[in-house]
C-alpha atoms as a PDB file:
ATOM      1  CA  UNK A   1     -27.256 -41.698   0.615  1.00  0.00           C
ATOM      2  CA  UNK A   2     -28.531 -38.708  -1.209  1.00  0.00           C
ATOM      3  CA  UNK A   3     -29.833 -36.811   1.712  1.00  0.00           C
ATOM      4  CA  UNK A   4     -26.449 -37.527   3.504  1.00  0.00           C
ATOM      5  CA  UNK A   5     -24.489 -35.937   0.763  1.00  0.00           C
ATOM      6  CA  UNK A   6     -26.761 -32.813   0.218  1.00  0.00           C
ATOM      7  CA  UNK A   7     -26.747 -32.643   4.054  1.00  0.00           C
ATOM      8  CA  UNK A   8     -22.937 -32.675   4.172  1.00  0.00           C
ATOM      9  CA  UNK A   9     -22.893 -30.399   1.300  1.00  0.00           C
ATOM     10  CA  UNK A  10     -25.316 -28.075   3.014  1.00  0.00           C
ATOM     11  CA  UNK A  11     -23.304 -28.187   6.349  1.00  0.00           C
ATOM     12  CA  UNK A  12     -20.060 -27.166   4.105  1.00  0.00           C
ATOM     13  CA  UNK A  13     -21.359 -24.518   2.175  1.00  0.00           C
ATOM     14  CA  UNK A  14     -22.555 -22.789   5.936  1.00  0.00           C
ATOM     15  CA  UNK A  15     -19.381 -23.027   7.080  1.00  0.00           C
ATOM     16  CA  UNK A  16     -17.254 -21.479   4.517  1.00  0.00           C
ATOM     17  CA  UNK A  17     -19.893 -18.643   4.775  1.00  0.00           C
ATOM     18  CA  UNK A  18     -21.142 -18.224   8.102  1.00  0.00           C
ATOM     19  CA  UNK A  19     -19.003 -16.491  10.999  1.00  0.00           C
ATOM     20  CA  UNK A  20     -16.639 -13.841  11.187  1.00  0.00           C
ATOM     21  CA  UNK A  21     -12.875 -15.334  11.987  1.00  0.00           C
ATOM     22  CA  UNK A  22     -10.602 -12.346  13.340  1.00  0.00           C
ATOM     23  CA  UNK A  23      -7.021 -11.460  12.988  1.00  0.00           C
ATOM     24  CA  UNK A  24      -4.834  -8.739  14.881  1.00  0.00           C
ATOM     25  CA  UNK A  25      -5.658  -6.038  12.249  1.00  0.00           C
ATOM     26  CA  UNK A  26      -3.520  -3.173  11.905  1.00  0.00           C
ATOM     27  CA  UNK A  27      -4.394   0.558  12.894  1.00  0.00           C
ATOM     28  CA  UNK A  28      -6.101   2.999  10.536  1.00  0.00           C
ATOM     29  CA  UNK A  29      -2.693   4.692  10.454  1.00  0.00           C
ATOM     30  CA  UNK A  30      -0.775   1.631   9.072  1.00  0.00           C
ATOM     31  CA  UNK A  31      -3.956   0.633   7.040  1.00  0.00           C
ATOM     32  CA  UNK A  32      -3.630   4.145   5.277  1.00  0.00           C
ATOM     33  CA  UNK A  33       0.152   4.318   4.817  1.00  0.00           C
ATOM     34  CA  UNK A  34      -0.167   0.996   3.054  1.00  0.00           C
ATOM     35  CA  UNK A  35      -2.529   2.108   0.960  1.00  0.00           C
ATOM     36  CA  UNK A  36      -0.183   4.867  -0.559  1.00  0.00           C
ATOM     37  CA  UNK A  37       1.902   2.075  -2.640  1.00  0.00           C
ATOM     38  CA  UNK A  38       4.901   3.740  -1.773  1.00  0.00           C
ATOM     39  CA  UNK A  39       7.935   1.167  -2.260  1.00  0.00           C
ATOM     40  CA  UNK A  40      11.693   1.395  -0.168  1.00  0.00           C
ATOM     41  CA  UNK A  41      13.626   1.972  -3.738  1.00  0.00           C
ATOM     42  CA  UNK A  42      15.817  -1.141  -2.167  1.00  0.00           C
ATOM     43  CA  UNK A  43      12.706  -3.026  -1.657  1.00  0.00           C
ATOM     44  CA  UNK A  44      10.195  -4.352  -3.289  1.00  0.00           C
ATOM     45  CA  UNK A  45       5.898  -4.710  -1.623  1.00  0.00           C
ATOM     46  CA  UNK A  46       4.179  -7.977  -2.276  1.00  0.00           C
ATOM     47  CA  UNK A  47       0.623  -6.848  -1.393  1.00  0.00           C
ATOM     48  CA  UNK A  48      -1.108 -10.023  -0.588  1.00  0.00           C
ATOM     49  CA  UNK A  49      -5.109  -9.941  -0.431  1.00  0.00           C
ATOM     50  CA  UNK A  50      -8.253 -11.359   0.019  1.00  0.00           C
ATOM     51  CA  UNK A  51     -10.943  -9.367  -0.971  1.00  0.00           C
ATOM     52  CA  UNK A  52     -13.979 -11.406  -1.441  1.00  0.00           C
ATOM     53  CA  UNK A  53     -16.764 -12.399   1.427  1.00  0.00           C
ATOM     54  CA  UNK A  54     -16.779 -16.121   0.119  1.00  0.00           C
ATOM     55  CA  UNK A  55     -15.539 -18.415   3.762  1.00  0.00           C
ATOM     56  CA  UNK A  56     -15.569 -15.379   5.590  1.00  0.00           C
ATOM     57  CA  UNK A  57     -15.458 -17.291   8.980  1.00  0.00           C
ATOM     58  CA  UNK A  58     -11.954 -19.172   7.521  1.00  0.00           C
ATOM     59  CA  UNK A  59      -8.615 -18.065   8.046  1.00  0.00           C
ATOM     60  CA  UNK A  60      -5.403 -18.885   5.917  1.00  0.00           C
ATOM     61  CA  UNK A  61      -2.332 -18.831   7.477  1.00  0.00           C
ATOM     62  CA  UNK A  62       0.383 -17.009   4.258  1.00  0.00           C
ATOM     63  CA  UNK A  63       3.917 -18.576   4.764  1.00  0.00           C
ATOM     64  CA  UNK A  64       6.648 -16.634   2.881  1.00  0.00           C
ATOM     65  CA  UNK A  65       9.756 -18.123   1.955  1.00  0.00           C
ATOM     66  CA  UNK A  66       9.092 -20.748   4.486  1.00  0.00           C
ATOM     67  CA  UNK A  67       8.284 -18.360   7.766  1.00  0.00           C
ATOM     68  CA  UNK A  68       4.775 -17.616   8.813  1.00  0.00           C
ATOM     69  CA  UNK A  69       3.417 -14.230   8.051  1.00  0.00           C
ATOM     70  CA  UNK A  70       0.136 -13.965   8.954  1.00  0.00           C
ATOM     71  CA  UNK A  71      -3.802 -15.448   8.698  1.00  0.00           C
ATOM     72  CA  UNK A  72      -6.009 -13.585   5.843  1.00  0.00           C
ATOM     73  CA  UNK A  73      -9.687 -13.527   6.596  1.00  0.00           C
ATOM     74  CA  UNK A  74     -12.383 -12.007   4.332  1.00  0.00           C
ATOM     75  CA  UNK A  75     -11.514  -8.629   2.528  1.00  0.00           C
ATOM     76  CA  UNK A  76      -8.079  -8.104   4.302  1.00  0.00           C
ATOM     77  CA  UNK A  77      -4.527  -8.086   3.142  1.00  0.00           C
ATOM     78  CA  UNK A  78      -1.120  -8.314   3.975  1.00  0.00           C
ATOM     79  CA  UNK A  79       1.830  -5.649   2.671  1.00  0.00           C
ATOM     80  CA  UNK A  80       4.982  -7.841   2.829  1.00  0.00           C
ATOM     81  CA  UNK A  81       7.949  -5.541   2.270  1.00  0.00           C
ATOM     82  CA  UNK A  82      10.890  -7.791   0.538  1.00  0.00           C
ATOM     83  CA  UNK A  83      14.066  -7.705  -0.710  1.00  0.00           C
ATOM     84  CA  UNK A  84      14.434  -7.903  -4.204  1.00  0.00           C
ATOM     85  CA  UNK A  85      15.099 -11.619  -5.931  1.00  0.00           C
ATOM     86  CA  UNK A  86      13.269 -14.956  -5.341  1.00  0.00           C
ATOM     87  CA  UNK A  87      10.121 -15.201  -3.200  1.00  0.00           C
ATOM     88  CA  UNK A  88       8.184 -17.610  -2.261  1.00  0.00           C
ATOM     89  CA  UNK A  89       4.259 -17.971  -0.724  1.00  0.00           C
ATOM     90  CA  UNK A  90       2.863 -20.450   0.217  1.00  0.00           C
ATOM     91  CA  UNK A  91      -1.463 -20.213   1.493  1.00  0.00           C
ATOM     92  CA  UNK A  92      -2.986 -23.004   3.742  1.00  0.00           C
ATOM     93  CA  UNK A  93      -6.545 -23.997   3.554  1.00  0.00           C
ATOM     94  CA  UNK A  94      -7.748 -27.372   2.655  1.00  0.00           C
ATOM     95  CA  UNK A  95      -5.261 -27.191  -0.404  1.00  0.00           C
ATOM     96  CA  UNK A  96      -1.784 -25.495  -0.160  1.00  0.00           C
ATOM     97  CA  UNK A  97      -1.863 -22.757  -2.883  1.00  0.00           C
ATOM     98  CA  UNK A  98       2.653 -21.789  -3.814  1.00  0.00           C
ATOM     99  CA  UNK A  99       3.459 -19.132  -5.898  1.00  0.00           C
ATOM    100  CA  UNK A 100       6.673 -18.312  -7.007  1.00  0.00           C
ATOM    101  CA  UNK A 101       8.099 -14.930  -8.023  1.00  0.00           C
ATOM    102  CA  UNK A 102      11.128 -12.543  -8.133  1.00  0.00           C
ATOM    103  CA  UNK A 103      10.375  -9.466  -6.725  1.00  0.00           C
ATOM    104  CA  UNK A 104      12.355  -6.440  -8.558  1.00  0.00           C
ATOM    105  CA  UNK A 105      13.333  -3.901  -6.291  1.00  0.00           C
ATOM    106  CA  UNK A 106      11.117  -0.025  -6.106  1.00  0.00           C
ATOM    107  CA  UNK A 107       7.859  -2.205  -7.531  1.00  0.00           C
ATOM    108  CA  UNK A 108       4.627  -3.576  -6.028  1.00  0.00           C
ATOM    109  CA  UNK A 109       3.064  -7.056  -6.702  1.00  0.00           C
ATOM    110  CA  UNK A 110      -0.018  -8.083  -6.081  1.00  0.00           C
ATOM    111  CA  UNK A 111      -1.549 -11.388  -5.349  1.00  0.00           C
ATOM    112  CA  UNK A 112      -4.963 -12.111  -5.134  1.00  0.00           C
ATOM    113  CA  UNK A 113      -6.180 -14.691  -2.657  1.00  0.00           C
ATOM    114  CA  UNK A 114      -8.801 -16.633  -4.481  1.00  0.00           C
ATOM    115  CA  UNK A 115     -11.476 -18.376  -2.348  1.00  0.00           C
ATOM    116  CA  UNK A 116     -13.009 -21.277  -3.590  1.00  0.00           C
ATOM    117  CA  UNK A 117     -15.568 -23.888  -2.418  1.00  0.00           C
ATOM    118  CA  UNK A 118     -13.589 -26.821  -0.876  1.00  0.00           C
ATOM    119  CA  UNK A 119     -15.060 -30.242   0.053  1.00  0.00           C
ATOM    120  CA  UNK A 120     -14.681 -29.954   3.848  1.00  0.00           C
ATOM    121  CA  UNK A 121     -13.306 -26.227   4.107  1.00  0.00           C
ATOM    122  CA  UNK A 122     -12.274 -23.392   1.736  1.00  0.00           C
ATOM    123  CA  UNK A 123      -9.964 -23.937  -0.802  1.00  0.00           C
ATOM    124  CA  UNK A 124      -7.352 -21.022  -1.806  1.00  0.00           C
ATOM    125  CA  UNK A 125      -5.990 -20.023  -5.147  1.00  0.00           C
ATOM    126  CA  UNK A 126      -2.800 -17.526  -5.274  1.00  0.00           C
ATOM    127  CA  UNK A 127      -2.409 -15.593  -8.458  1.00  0.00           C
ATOM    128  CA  UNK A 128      -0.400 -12.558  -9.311  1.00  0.00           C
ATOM    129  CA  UNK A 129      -2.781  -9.598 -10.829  1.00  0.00           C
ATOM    130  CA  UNK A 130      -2.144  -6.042 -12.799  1.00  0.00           C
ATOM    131  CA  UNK A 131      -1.508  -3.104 -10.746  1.00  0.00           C
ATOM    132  CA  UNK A 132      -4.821  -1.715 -11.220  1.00  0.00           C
ATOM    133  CA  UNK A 133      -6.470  -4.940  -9.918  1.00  0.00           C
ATOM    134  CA  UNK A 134      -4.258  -5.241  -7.283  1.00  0.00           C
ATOM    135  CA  UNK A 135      -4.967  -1.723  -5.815  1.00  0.00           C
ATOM    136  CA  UNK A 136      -8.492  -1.825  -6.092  1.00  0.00           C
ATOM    137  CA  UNK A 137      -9.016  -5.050  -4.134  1.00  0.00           C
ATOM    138  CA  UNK A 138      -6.490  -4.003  -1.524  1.00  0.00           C
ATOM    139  CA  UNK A 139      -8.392  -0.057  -1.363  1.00  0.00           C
ATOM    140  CA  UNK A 140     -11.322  -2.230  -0.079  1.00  0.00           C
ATOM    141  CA  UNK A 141      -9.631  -4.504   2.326  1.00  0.00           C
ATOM    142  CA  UNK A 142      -8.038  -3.721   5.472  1.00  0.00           C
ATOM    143  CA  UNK A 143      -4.763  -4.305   6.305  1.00  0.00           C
ATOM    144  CA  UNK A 144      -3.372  -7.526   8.444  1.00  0.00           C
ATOM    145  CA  UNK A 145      -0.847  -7.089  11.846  1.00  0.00           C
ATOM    146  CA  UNK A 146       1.825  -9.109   9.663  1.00  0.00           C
ATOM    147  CA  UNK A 147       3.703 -11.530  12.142  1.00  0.00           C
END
């Protein structure tokens, strides 16, 4: 029963690190522009990203508000340009990760995409960081073709 388990174990832990999953990225031209943190002063940029090598060969579909944005994979992001009030995202892997917040137009948020060992696959963890956390881990990510 032992062997099993550490077997299974094994077999999960290779997964969530082994492989490269791939996304439409974005061109170096969008990735750049991005990466100015210049907000619409009507809007607001909910920067959402995943910069860790930890189930690299997983990808987690982002819902906001309901509608499908795009599939993070290891060190990339999404820039989701909102309009200001109540927002919602919501990050599928073998948990659903939600996070609520209300997005004030003219200002960036940042959520980091936490990856965490799962039983089967990757788990996710969304959590809303500083400004200076947030631009660092998106400055070494590259940017998502949002849906």
């Amino acid at each position: 029963m032992f062997k099993q388990f550490t077997f299974a174990a094994l077999m999960a832990m290779t997964a969530l690190t082994a492989g490269c999953a791939s996304v439409n990225m974005a061109s170096d031209n969008q990735d750049a522009q991005a990466k100015t943190f210049q907000v619409s002063p009507d809007k607001a940029n909910i920067y959402v990203y995943r910069n860790e090598s930890m189930g690299a060969g997983v990808k987690m579909p982002v819902a906001l508000n309901g509608k499908p944005v795009g599939q993070t994979v290891a060190k990339s992001y999404l820039m989701l340009s909102v309009p200001a009030g109540h927002q919602t995202l919501v990050s599928s892997a073998e948990n659903d990760s939600e996070l609520k917040l209300t997005a004030e137009a003219g200002k960036n948020y940042f959520v980091w995409q936490e990856v965490k060992v799962g039983f089967i696959k990757a788990r996710n963890n969304l959590q809303v960081v500083d400004d200076k956390t947030g631009r660092a881990g998106v400055s070494e990510s590259k940017l998502i073709q949002a849906q």
